[in-house]
C-alpha atoms as a PDB file:
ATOM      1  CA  UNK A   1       0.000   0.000   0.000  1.00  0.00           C
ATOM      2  CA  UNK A   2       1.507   3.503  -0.998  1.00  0.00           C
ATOM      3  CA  UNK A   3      -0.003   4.925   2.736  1.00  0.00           C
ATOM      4  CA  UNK A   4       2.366   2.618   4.837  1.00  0.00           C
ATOM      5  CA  UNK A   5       5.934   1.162   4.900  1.00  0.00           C
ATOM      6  CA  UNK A   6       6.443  -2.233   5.702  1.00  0.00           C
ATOM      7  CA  UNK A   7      10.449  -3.948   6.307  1.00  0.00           C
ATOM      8  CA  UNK A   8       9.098  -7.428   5.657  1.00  0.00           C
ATOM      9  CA  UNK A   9      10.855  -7.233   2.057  1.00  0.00           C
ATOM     10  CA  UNK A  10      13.494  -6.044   4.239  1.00  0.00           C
ATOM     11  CA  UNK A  11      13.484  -9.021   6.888  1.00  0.00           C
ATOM     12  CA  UNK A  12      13.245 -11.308   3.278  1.00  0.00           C
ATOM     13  CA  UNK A  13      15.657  -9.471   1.319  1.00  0.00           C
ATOM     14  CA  UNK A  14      18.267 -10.198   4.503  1.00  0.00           C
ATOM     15  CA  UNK A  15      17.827 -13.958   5.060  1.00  0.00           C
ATOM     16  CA  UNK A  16      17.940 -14.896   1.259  1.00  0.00           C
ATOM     17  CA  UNK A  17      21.093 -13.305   1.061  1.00  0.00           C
ATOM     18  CA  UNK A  18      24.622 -13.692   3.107  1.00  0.00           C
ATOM     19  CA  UNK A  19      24.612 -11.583   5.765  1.00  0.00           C
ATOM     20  CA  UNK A  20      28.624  -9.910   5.204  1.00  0.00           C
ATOM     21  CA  UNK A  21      30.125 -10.264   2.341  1.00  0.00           C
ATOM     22  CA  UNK A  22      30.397 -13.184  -0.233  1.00  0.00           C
ATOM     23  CA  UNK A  23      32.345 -13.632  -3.586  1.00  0.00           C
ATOM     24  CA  UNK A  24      31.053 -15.787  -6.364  1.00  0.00           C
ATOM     25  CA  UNK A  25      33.193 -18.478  -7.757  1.00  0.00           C
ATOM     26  CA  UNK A  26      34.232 -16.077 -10.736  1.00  0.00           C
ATOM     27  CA  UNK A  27      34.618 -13.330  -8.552  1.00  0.00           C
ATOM     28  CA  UNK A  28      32.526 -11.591 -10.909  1.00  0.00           C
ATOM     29  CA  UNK A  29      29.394 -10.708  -8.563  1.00  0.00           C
ATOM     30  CA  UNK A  30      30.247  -8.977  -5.198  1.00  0.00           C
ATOM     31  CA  UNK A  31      27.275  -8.591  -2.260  1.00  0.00           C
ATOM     32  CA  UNK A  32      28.209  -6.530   1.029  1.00  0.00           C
ATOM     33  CA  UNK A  33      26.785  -5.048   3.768  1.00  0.00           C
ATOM     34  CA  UNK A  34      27.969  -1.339   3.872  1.00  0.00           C
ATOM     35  CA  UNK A  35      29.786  -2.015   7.060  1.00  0.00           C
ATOM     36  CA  UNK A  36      32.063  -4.817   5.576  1.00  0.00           C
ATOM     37  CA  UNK A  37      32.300  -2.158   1.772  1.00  0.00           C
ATOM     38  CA  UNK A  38      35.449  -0.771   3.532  1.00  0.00           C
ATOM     39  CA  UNK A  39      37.335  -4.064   4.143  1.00  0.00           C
ATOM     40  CA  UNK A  40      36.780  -5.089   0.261  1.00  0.00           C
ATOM     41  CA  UNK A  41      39.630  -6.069  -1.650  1.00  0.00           C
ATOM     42  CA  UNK A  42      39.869  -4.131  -5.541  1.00  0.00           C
ATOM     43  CA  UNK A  43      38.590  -6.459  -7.649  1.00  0.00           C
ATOM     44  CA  UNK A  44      38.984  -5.245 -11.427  1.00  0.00           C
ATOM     45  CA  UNK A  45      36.691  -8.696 -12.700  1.00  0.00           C
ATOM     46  CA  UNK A  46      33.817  -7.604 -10.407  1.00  0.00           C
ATOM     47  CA  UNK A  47      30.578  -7.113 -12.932  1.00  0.00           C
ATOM     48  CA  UNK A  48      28.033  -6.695 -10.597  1.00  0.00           C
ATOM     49  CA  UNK A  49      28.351  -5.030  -7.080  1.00  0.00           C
ATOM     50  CA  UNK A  50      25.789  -5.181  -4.240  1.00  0.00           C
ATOM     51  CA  UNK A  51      25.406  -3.634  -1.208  1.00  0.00           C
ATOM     52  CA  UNK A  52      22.917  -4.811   1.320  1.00  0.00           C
ATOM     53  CA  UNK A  53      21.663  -4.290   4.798  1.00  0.00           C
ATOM     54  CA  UNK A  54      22.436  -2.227   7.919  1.00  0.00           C
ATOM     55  CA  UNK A  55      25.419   0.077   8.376  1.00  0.00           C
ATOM     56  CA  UNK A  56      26.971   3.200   6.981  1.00  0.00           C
ATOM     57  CA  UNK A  57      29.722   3.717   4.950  1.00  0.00           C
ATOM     58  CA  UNK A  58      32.441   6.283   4.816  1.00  0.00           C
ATOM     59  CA  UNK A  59      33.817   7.512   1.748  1.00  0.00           C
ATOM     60  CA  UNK A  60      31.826   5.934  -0.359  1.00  0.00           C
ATOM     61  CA  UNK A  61      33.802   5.643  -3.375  1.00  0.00           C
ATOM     62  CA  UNK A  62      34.030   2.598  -5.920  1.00  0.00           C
ATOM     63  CA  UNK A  63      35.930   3.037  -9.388  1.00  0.00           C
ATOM     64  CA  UNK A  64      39.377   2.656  -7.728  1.00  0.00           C
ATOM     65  CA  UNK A  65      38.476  -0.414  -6.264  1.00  0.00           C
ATOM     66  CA  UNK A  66      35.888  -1.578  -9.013  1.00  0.00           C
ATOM     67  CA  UNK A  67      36.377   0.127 -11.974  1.00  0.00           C
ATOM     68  CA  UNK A  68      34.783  -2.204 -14.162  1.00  0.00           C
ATOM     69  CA  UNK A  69      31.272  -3.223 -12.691  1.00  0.00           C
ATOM     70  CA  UNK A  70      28.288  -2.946 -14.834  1.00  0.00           C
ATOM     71  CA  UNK A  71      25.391  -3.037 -12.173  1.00  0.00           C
ATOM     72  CA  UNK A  72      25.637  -1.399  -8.911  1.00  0.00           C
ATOM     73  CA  UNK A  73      22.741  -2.311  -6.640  1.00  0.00           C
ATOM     74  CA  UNK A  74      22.143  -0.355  -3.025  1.00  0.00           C
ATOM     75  CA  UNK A  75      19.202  -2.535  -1.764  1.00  0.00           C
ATOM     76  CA  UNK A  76      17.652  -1.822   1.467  1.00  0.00           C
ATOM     77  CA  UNK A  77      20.141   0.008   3.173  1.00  0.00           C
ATOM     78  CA  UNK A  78      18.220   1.158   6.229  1.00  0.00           C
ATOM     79  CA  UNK A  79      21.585   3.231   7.670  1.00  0.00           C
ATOM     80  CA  UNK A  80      23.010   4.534   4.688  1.00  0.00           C
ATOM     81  CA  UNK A  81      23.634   8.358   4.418  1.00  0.00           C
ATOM     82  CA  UNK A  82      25.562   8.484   1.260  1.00  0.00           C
ATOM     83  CA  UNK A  83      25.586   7.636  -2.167  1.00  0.00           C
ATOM     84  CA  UNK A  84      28.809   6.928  -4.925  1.00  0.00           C
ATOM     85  CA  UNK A  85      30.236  10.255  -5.416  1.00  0.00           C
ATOM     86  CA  UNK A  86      32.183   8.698  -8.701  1.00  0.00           C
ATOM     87  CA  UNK A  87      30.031   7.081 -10.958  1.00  0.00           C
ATOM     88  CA  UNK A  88      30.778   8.610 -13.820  1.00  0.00           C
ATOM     89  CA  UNK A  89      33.953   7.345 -13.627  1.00  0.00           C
ATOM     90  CA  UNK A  90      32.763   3.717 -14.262  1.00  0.00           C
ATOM     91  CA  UNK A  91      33.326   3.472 -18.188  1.00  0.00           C
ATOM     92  CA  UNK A  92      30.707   0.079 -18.487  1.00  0.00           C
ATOM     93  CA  UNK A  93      27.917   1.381 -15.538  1.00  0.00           C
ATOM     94  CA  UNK A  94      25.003   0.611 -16.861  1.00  0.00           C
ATOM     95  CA  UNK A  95      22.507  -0.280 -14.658  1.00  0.00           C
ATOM     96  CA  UNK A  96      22.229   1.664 -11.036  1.00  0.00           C
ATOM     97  CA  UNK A  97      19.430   0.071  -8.670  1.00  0.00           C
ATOM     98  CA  UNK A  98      18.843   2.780  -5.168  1.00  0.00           C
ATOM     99  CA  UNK A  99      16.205   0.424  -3.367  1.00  0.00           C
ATOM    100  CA  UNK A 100      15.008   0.560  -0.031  1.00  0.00           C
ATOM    101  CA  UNK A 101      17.059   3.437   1.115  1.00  0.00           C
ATOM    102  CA  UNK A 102      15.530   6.178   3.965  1.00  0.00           C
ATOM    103  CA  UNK A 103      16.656   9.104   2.075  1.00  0.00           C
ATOM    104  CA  UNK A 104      14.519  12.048   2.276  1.00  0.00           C
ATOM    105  CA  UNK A 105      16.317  13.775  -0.632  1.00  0.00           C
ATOM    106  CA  UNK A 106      19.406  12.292  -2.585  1.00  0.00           C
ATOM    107  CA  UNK A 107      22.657  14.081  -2.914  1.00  0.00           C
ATOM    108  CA  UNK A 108      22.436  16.416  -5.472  1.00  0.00           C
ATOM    109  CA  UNK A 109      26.164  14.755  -7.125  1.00  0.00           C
ATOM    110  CA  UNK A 110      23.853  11.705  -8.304  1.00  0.00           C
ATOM    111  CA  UNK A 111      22.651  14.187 -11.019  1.00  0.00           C
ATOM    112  CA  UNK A 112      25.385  13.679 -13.164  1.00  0.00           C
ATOM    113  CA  UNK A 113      24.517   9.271 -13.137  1.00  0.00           C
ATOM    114  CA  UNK A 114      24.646   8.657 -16.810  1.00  0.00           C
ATOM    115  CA  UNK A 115      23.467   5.151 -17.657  1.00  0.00           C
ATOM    116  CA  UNK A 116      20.734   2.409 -19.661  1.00  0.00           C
ATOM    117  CA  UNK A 117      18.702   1.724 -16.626  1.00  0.00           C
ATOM    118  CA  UNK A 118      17.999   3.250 -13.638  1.00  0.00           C
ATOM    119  CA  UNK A 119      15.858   1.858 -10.163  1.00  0.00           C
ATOM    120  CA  UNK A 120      14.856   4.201  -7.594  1.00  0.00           C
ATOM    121  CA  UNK A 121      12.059   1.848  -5.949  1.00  0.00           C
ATOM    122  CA  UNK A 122      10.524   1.379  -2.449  1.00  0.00           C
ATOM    123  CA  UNK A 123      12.151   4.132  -1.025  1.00  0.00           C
ATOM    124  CA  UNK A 124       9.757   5.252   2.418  1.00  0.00           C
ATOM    125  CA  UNK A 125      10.983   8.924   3.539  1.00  0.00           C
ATOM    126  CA  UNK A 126      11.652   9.687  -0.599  1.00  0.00           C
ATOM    127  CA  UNK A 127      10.364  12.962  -1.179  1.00  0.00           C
ATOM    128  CA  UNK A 128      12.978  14.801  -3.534  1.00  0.00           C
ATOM    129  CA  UNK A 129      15.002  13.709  -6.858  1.00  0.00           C
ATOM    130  CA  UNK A 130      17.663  16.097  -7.970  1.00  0.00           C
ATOM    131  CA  UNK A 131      17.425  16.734 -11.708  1.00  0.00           C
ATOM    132  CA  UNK A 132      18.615  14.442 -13.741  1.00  0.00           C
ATOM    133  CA  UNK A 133      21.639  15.806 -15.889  1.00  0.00           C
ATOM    134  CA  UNK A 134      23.092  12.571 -16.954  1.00  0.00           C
ATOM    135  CA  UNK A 135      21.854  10.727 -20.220  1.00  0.00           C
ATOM    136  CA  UNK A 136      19.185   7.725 -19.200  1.00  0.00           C
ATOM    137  CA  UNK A 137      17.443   5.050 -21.455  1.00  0.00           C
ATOM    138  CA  UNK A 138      15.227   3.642 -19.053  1.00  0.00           C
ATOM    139  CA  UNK A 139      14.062   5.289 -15.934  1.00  0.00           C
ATOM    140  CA  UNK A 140      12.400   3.284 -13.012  1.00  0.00           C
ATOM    141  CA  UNK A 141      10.319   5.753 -10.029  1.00  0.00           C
ATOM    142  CA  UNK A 142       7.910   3.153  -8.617  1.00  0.00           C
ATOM    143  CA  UNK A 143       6.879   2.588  -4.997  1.00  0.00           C
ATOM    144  CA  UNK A 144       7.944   5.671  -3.308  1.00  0.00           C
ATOM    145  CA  UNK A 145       5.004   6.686  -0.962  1.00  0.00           C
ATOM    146  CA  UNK A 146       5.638   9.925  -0.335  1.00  0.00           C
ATOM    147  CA  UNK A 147       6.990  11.283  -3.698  1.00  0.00           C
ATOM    148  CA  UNK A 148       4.379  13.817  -5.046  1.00  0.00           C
ATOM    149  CA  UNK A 149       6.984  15.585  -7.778  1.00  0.00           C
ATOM    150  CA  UNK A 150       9.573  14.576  -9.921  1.00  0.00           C
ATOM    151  CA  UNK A 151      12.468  16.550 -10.955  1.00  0.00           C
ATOM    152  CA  UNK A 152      12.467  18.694 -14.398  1.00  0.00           C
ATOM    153  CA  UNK A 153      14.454  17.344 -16.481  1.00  0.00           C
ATOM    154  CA  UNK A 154      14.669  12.909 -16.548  1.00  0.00           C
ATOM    155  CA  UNK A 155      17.663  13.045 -18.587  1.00  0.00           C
ATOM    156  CA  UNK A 156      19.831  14.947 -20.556  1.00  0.00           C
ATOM    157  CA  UNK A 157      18.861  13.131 -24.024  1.00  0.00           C
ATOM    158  CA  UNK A 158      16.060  12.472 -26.024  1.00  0.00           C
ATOM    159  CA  UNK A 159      16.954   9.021 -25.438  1.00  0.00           C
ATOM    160  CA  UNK A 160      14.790   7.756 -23.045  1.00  0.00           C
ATOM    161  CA  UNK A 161      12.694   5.014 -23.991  1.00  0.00           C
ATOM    162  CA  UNK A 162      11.292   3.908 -21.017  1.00  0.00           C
ATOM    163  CA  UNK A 163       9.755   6.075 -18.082  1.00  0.00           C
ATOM    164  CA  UNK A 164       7.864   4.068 -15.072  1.00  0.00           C
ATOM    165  CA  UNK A 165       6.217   6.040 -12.689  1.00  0.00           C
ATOM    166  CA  UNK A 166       4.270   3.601 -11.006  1.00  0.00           C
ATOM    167  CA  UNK A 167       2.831   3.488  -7.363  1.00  0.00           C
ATOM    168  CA  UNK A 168       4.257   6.856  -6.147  1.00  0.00           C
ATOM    169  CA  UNK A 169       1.997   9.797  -5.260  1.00  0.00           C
ATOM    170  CA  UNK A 170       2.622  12.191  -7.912  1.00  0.00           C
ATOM    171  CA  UNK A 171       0.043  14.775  -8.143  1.00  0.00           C
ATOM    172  CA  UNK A 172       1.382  16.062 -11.909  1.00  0.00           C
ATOM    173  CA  UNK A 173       3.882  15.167 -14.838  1.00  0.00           C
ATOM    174  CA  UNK A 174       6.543  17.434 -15.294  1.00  0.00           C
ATOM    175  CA  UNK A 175       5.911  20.130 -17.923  1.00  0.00           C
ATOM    176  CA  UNK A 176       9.388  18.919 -19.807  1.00  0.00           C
ATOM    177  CA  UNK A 177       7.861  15.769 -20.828  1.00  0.00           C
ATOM    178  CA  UNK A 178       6.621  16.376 -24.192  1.00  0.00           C
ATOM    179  CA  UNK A 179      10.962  16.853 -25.103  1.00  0.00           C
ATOM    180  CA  UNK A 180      11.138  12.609 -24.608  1.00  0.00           C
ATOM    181  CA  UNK A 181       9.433  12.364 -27.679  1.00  0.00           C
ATOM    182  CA  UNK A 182      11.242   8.984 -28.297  1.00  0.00           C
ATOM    183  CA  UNK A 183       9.216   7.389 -24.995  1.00  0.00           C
ATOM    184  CA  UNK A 184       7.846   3.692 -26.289  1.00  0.00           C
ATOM    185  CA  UNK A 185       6.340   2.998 -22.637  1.00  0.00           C
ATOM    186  CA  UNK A 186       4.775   5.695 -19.989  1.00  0.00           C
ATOM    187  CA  UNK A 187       3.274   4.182 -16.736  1.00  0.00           C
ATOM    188  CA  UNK A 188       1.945   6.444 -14.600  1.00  0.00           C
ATOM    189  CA  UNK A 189      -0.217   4.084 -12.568  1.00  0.00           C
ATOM    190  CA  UNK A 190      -1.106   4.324  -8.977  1.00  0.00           C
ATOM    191  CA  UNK A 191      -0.711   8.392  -8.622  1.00  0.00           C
ATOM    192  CA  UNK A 192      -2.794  10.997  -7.924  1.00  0.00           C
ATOM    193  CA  UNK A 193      -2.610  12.465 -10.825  1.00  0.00           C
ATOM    194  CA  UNK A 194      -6.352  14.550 -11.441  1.00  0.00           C
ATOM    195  CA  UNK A 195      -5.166  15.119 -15.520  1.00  0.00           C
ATOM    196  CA  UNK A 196      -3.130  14.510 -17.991  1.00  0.00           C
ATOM    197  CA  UNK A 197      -1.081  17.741 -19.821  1.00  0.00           C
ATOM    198  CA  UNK A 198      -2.399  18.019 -23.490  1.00  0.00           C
ATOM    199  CA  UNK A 199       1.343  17.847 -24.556  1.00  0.00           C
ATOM    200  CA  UNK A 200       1.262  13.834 -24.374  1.00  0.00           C
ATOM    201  CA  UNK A 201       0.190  14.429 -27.840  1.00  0.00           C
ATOM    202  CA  UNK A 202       4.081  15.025 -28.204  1.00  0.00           C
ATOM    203  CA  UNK A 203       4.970  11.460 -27.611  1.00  0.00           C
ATOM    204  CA  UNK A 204       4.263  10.288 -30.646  1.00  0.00           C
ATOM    205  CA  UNK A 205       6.199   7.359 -30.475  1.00  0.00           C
ATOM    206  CA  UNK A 206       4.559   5.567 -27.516  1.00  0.00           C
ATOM    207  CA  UNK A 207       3.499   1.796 -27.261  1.00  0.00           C
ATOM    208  CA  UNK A 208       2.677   1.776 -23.903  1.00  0.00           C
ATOM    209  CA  UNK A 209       0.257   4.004 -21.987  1.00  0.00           C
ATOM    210  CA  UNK A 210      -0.908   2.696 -18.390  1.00  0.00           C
ATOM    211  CA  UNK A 211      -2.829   5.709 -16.402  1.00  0.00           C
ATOM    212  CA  UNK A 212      -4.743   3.358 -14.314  1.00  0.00           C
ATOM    213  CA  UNK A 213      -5.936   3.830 -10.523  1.00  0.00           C
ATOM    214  CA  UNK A 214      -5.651   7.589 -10.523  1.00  0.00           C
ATOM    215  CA  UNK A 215      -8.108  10.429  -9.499  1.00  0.00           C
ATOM    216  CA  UNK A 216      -8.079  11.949 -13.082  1.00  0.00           C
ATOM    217  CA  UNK A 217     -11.624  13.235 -14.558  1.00  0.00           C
ATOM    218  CA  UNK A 218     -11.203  13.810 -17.930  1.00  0.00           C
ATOM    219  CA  UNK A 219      -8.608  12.363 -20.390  1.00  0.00           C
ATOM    220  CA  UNK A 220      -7.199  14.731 -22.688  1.00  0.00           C
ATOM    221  CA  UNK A 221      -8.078  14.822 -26.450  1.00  0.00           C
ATOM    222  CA  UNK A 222      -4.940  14.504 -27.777  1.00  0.00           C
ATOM    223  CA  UNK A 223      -4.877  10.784 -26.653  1.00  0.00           C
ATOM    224  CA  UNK A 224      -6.436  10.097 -29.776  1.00  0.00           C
ATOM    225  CA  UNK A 225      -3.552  10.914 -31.680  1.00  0.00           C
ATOM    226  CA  UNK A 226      -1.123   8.836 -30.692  1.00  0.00           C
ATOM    227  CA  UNK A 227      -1.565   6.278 -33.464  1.00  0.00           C
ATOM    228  CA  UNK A 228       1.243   4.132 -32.534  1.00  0.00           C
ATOM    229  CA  UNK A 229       0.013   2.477 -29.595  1.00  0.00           C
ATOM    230  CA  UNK A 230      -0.611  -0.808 -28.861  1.00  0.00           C
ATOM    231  CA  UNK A 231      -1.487  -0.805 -25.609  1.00  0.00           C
ATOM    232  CA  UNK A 232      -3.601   1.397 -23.592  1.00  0.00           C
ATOM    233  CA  UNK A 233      -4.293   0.593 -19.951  1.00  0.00           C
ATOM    234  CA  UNK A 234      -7.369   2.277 -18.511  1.00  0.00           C
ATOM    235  CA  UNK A 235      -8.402   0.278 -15.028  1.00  0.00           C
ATOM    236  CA  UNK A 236     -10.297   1.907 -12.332  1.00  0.00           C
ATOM    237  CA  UNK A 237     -10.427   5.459 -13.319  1.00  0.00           C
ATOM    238  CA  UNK A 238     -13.881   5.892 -11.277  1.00  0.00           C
ATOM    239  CA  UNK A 239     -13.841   9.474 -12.329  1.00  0.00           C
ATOM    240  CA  UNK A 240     -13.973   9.379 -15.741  1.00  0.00           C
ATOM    241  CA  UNK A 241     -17.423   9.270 -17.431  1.00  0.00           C
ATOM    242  CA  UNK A 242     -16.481   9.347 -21.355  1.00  0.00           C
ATOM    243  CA  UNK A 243     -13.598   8.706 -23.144  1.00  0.00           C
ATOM    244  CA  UNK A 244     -11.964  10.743 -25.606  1.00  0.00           C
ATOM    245  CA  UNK A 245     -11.909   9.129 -29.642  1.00  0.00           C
ATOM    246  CA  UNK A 246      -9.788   6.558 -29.848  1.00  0.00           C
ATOM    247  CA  UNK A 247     -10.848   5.212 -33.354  1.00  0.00           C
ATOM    248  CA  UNK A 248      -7.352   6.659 -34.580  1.00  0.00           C
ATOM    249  CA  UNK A 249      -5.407   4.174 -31.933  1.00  0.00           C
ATOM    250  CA  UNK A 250      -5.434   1.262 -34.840  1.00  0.00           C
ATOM    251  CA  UNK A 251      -2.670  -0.419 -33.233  1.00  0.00           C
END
């Protein structure tokens, strides 16, 4: 439920998975807790770095050590108070996961992230996410109870193909949407959202449209002229007493 917070996908998340710090047999996945992070060897064949559980880290930097990884995964990390102040200095970073954290805001340096996919899920206390200035293919915002806005600008590009918005408690897209105009999926399910801007006309591109379970009243006209979708996703808007023409939607 968006209204409460529950740590049982915490208590789950910690017995499934070692409880300091384990190595695969090709050293190419590494999972820690953020108190063990510091005693970490450098591991240049590391692919896929996780960190997990209670405790804080101090300096938390990683391309010196791991300069190589293509995930990096912060999964319900109850204590944390910091983020990677160097990711842009991972050459193959492509997908960043920020799960389960209790920041209220995050650090305005994880602006800059520049990578294919990235998770910021189930985070309780979330209420703020710095612009996005790096370049992002696929954006994730789902499950974060007490988000109501999100920042600006989503990424530096025109690139982004995928933006999920699902289960947060946004009360309105940002204005700057219409400049994705290469967006194949928008799910904005599980909001408040009362409307939709007019300007989704701009997304001409989309396949994807899922605006169920929100408070709007009216659906804009301009849905009907996005003639490339495929699917459009429509459940339990309790509000809404006629839909705009759709006969154009042939897809």
């Amino acid at each position: 439920m968006k209204s409460a917070w529950s740590w049982l996908c915490f208590g789950y998340l910690m017995v499934i998975v070692l409880l300091s710090c384990t190595h695969n047999a090709d050293d190419h996945i590494i999972t820690a807790d953020p108190q063990s992070f510091a005693t970490l060897e450098p591991n240049a064949a590391a692919l896929t770095l996780n960190i997990q559980g209670t405790g804080n880290i101090a300096g938390f930097s990683i391309s010196e050590r791991f300069p190589n990884i293509e995930t990096l995964s912060i999964l319900f990390t109850p204590d944390l108070t910091t983020l990677p102040t160097d990711l842009n200095n991972l050459p193959n970073l492509r997908k960043v996961e920020l799960i389960g954290t209790t920041f209220i805001e995050f650090p305005e340096h994880i602006s800059n992230i520049s990578v294919q996919q990235l998770h910021i899920a189930h985070n309780p206390l979330l209420i703020r996410i710095p612009d996005i200035n790096g370049s992002i293919e696929e954006l994730y915002i789902q499950n974060n109870p007490q988000l109501t806005s999100l920042p600006t600008q989503l990424s530096s590009s025109r690139d982004l193909r995928v933006l999920n918005l699902s289960n947060n408690a946004l009360k309105t897209l940002p204005s700057t949407l219409q400049q994705y105009d290469g967006l194949r999926t928008l799910d904005v399910q599980g909001n408040e959202l009362q409307s939709l801007p007019e300007s989704i006309k701009s997304l001409r591109r989309l396949r994807h449209l899922d605006i169920s379970d929100n408070p709007v009243s009216t659906l804009p006209i301009s849905l009907g002229q996005l003639v490339d979708i495929e699917e459009l996703i429509v459940h339990n808007l309790d509000r809404i007493t006629k839909l705009p023409d759709l006969s154009g939607l042939r897809r």
